[in-house]
C-alpha atoms as a PDB file:
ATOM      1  CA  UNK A   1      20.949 -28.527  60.210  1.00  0.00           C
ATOM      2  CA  UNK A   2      23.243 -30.474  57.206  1.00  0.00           C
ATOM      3  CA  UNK A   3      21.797 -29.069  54.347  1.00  0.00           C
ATOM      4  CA  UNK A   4      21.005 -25.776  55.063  1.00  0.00           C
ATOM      5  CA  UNK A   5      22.624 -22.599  54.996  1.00  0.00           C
ATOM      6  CA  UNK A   6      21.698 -19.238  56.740  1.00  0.00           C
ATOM      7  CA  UNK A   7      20.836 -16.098  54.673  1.00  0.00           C
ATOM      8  CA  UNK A   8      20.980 -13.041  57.130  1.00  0.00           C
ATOM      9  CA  UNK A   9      18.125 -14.880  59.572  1.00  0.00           C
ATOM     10  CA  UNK A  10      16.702 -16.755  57.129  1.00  0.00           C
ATOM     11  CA  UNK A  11      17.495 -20.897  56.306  1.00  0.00           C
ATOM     12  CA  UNK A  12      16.774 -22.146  53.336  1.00  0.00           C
ATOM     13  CA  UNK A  13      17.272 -25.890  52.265  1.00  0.00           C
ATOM     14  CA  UNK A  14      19.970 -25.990  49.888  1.00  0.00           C
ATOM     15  CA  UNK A  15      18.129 -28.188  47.230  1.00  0.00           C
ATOM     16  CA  UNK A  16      15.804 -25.616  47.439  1.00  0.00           C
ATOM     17  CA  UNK A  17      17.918 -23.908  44.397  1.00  0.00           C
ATOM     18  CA  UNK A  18      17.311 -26.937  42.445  1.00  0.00           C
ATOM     19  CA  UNK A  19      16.211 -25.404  39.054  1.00  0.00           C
ATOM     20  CA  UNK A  20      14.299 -26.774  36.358  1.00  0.00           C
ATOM     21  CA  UNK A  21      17.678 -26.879  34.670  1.00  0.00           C
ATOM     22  CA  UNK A  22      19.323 -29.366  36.604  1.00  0.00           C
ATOM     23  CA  UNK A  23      16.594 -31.794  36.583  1.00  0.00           C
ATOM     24  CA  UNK A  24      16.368 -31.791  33.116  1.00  0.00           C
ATOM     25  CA  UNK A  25      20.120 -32.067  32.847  1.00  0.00           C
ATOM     26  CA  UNK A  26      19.672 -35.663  35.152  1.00  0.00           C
ATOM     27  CA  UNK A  27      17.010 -36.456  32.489  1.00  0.00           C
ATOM     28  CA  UNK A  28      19.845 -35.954  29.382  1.00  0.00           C
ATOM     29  CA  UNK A  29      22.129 -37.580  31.392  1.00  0.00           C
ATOM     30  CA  UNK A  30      19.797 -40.419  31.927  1.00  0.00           C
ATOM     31  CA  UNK A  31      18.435 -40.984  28.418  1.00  0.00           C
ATOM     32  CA  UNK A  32      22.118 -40.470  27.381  1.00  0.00           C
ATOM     33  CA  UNK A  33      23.465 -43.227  29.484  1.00  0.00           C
ATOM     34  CA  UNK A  34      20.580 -45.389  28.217  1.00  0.00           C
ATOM     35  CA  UNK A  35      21.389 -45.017  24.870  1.00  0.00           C
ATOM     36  CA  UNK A  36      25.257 -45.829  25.205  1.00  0.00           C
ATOM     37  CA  UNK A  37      24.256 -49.371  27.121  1.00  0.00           C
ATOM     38  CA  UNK A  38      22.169 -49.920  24.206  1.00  0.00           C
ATOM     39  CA  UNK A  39      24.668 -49.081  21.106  1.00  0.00           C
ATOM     40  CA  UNK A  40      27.420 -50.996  23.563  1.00  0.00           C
ATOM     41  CA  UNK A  41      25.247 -54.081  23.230  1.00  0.00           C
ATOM     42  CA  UNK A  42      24.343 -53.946  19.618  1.00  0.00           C
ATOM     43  CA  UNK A  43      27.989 -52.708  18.764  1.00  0.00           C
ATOM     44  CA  UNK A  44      29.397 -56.183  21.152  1.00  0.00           C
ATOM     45  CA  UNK A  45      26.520 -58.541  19.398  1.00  0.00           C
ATOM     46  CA  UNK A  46      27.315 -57.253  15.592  1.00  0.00           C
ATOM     47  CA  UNK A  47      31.460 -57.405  16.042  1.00  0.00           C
ATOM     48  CA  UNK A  48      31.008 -60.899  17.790  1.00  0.00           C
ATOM     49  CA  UNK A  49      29.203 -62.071  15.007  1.00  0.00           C
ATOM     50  CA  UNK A  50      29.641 -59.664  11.662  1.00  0.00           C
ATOM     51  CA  UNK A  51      28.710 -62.416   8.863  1.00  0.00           C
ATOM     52  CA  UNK A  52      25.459 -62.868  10.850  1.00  0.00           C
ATOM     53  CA  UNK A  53      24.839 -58.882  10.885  1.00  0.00           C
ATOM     54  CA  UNK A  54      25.502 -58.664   7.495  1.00  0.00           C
ATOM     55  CA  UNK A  55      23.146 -61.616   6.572  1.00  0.00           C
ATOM     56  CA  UNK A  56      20.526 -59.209   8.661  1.00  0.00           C
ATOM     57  CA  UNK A  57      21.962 -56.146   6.919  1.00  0.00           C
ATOM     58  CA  UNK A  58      21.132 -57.874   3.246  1.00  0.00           C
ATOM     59  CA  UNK A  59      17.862 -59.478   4.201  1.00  0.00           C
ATOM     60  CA  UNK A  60      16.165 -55.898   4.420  1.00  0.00           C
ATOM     61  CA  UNK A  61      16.866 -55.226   0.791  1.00  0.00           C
ATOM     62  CA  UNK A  62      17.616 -51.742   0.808  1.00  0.00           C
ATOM     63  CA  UNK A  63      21.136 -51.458  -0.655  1.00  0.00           C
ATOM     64  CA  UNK A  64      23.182 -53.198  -3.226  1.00  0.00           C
ATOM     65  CA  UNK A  65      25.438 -56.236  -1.677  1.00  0.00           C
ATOM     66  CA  UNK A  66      28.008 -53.890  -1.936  1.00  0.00           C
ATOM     67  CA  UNK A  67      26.823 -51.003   0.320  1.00  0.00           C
ATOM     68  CA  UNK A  68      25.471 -53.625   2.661  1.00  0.00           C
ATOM     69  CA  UNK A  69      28.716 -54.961   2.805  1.00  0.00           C
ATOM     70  CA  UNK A  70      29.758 -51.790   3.924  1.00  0.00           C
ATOM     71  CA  UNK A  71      27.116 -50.994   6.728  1.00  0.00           C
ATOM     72  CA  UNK A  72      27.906 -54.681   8.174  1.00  0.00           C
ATOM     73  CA  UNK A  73      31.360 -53.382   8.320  1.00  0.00           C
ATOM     74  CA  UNK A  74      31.871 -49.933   9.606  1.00  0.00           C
ATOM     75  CA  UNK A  75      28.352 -49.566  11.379  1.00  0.00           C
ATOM     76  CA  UNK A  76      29.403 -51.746  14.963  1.00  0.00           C
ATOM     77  CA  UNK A  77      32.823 -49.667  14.973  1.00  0.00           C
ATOM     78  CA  UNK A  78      30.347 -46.559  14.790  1.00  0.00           C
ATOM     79  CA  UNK A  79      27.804 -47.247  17.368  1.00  0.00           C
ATOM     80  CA  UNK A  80      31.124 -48.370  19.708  1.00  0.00           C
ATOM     81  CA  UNK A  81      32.582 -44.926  18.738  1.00  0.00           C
ATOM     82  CA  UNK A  82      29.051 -43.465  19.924  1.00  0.00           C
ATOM     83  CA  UNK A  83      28.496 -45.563  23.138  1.00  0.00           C
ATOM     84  CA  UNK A  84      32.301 -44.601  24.044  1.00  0.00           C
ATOM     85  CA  UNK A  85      31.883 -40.759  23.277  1.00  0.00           C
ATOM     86  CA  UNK A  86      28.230 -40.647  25.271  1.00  0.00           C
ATOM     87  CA  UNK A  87      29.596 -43.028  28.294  1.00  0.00           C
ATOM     88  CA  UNK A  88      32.564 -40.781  28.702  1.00  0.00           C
ATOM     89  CA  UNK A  89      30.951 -37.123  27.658  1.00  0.00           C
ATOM     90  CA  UNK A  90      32.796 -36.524  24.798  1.00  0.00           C
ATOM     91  CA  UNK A  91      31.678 -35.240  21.887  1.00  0.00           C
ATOM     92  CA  UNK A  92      28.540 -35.502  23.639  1.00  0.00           C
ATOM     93  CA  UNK A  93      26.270 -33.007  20.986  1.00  0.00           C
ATOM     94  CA  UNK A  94      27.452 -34.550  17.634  1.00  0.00           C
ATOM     95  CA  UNK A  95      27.323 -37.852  19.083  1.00  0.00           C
ATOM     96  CA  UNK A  96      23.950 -37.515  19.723  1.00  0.00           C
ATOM     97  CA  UNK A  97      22.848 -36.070  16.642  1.00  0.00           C
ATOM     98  CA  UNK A  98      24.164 -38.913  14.785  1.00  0.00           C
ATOM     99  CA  UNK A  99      22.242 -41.117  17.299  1.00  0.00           C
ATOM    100  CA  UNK A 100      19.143 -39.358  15.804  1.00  0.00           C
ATOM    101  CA  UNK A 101      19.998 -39.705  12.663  1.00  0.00           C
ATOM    102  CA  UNK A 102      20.760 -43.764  12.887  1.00  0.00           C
ATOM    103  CA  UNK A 103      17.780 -44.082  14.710  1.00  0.00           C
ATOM    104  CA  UNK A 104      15.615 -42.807  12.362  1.00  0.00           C
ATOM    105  CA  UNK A 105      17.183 -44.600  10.336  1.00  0.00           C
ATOM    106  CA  UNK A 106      16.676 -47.896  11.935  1.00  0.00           C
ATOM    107  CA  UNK A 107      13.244 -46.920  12.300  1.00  0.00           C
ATOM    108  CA  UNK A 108      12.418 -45.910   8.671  1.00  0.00           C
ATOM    109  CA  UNK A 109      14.279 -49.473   7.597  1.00  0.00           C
ATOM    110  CA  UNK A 110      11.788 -51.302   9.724  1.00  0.00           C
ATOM    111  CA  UNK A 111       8.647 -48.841   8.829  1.00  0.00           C
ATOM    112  CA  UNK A 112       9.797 -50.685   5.322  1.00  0.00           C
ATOM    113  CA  UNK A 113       9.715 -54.177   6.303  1.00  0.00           C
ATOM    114  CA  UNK A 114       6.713 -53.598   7.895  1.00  0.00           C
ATOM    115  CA  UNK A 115       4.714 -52.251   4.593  1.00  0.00           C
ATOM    116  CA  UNK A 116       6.326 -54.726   2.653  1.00  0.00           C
ATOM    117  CA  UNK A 117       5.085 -57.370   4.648  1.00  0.00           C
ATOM    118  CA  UNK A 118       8.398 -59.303   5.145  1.00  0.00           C
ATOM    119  CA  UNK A 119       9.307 -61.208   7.595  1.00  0.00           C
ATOM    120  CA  UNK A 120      12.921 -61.268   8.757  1.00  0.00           C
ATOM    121  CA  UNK A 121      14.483 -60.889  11.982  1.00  0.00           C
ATOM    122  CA  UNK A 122      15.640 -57.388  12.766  1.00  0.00           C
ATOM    123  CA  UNK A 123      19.253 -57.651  13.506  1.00  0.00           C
ATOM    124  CA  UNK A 124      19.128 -55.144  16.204  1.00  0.00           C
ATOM    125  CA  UNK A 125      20.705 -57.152  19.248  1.00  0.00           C
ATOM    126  CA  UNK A 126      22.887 -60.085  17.278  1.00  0.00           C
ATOM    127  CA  UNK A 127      21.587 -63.562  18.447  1.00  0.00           C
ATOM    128  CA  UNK A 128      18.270 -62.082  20.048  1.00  0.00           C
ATOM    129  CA  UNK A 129      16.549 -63.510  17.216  1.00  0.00           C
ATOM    130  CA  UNK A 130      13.489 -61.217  17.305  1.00  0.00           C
ATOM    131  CA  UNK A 131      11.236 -60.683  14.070  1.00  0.00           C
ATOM    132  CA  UNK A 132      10.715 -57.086  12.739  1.00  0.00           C
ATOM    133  CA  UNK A 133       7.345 -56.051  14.647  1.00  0.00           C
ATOM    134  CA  UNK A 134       5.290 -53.267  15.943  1.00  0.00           C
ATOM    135  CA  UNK A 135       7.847 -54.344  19.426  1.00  0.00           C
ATOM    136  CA  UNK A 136      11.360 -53.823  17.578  1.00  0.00           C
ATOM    137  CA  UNK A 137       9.819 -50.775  15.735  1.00  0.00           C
ATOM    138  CA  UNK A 138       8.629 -49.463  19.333  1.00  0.00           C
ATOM    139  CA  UNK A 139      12.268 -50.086  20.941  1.00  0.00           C
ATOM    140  CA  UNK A 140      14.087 -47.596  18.137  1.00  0.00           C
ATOM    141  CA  UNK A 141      11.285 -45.426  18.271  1.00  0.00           C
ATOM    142  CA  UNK A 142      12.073 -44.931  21.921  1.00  0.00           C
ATOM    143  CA  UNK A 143      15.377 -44.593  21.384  1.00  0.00           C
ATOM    144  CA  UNK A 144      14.824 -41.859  18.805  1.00  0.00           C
ATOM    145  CA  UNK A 145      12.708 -40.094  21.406  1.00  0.00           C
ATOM    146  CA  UNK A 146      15.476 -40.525  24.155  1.00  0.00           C
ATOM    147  CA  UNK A 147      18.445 -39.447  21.852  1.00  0.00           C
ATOM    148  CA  UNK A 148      16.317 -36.214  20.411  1.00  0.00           C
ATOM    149  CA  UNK A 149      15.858 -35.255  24.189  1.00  0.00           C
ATOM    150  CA  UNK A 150      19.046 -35.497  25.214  1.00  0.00           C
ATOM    151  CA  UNK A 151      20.223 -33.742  22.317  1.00  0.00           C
ATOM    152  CA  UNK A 152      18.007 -30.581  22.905  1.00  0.00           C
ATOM    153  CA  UNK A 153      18.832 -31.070  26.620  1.00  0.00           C
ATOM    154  CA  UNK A 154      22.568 -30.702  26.083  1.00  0.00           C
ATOM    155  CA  UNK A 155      24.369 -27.714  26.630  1.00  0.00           C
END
């Protein structure tokens, strides 16, 4: 038999001692690696095209020119710095945290548009030209969810 092994007279299957724990560590790892693909691809879209982000970045009216300025600058570098640190396990808890934090960020920035009734494009993916909606709101909600679980999920 390949996967068992004998104790005294008794085999067990070895993935019998699958706990709990290591499924839920494949979950983390899971939601983790979904997360990095997605910062990767909005970090690649907003350094591609930066005066478009920050046209994006303005057109939500939250900051002055000058802080949006700012965001359009350093926040691509930052989710690059994330996707790199989650794609390669490093820094893997305080990456994620700040995933949860930028996430409900993005989320509370489009909870905004929403009430306000505006209608600009949400700047998520670069050229994906897709309106703020109940769809882009749903997508960072999710990604909220996934980065909370992998954070509590993370050793």
């Amino acid at each position: 038999m390949l996967n068992t092994r004998t104790e005294g007279s008794l085999h067990t299957n070895v993935f019998d001692d699958a706990k709990p724990k290591n499924r839920l560590s494949w979950l983390a790892a899971s939601t983790q690696l979904a997360i990095s693909i997605a910062l990767l691809y909005a970090a690649h879209a907003h350094l591609i095209h930066p005066f478009r982000f920050l046209d994006s970045v303005l057109r939500y009216q939250l900051t002055t020119p000058f802080f949006s300025q700012f965001i359009a600058w350093y926040l691509p570098y930052l989710q690059l710095l994330l996707s790199l640190n989650l794609l390669f396990n490093r820094f893997r808890k305080p990456s994620l945290l700040i995933c949860c934090v930028l996430f409900l960020f993005f989320c509370s920035a489009q909870i905004s548009v929403l009430i306000r009734g505006m209608e600009i494009d949400c700047g998520c993916f670069g050229d994906q030209a897709s309106p703020v909606s109940l769809k882009t709101l749903a997508l960072s909600t999710s990604l909220l969810i996934m980065s909370t679980i992998s954070y509590r999920l993370s050793d």
